[in-house]
Protein backbone atom coordinates (compact mmCIF):
# COMPACT_ATOMS: atom_id res chain seq x y z
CA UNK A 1 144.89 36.19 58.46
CA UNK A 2 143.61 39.76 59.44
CA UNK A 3 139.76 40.28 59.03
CA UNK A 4 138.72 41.56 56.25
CA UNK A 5 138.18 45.15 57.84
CA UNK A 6 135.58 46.50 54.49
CA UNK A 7 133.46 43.86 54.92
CA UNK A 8 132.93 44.27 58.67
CA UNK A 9 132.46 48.42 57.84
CA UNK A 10 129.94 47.21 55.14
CA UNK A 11 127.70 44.66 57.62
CA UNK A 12 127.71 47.06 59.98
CA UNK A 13 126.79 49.75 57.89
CA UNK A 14 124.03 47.43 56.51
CA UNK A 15 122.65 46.51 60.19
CA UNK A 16 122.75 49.76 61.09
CA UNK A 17 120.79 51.25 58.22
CA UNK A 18 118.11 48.43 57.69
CA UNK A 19 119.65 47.27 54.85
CA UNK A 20 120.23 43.97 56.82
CA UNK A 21 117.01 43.47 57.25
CA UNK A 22 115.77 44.36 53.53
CA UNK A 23 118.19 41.82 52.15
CA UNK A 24 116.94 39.29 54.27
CA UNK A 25 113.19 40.28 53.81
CA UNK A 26 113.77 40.18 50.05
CA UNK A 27 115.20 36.87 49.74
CA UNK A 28 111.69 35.91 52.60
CA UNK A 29 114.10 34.67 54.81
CA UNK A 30 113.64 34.46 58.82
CA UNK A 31 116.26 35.74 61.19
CA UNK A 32 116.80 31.91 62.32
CA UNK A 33 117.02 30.76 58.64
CA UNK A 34 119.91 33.57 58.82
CA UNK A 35 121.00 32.40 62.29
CA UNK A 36 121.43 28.91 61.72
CA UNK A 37 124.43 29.09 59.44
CA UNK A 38 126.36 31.47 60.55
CA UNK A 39 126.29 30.30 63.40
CA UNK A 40 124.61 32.88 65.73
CA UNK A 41 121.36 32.71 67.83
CA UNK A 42 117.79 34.45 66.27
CA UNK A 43 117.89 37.32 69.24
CA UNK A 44 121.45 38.36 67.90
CA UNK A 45 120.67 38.43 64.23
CA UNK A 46 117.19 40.47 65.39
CA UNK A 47 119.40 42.84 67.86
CA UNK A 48 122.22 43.67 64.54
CA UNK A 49 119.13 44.29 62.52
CA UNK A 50 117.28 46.67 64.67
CA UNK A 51 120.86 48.57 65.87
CA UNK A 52 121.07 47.45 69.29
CA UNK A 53 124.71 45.16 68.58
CA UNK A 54 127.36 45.54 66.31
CA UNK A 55 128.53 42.74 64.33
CA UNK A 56 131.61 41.50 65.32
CA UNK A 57 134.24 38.85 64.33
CA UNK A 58 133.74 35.58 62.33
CA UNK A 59 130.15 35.67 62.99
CA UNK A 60 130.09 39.25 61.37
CA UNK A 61 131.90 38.39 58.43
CA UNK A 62 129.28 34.88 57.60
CA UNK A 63 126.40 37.19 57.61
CA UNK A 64 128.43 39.48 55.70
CA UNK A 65 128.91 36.86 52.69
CA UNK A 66 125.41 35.65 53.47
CA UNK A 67 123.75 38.58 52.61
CA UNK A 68 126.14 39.57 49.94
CA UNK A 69 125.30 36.51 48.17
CA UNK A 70 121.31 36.55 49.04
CA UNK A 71 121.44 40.40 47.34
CA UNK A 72 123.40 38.89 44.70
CA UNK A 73 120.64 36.30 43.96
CA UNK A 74 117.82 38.98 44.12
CA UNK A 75 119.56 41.08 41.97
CA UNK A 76 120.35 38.24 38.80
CA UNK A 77 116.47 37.73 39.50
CA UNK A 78 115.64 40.96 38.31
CA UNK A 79 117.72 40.96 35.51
């Protein structure tokens, strides 16, 4: 199965821009309660969130539904 090519433009797009990092703030997460399952080490969640890597692959695409589902969450919150 091909990746799913929008989400990976949409998680890096979020890295890039902070958004990453918001998401995860807002839902008072740490980078290794975001590491741990998707699989990834703290330094490379903290290096996609400050723009020094680029999400990439399968790893990519679990933080990608990770924080889709975390802003998800915050959002029905608010409602």
């Amino acid at each position: 199965m091909p990746p799913d090519y929008i989400a990976l433009a949409e998680v890096r797009l979020w890295a890039e821009s902070g958004i990453a990092r918001q998401i995860r703030e807002r839902a008072r997460l740490s980078e290794a309660e975001v590491a741990a399952p998707i699989g990834v080490t703290v330094p490379t969640v903290s290096r996609w969130e400050r723009g020094l890597r680029i999400p990439r692959g399968q790893a990519a695409l679990r933080y990608h539904a990770l924080l889709k589902s975390l802003d998800k969450h915050a959002q029905e919150s608010l409602a």
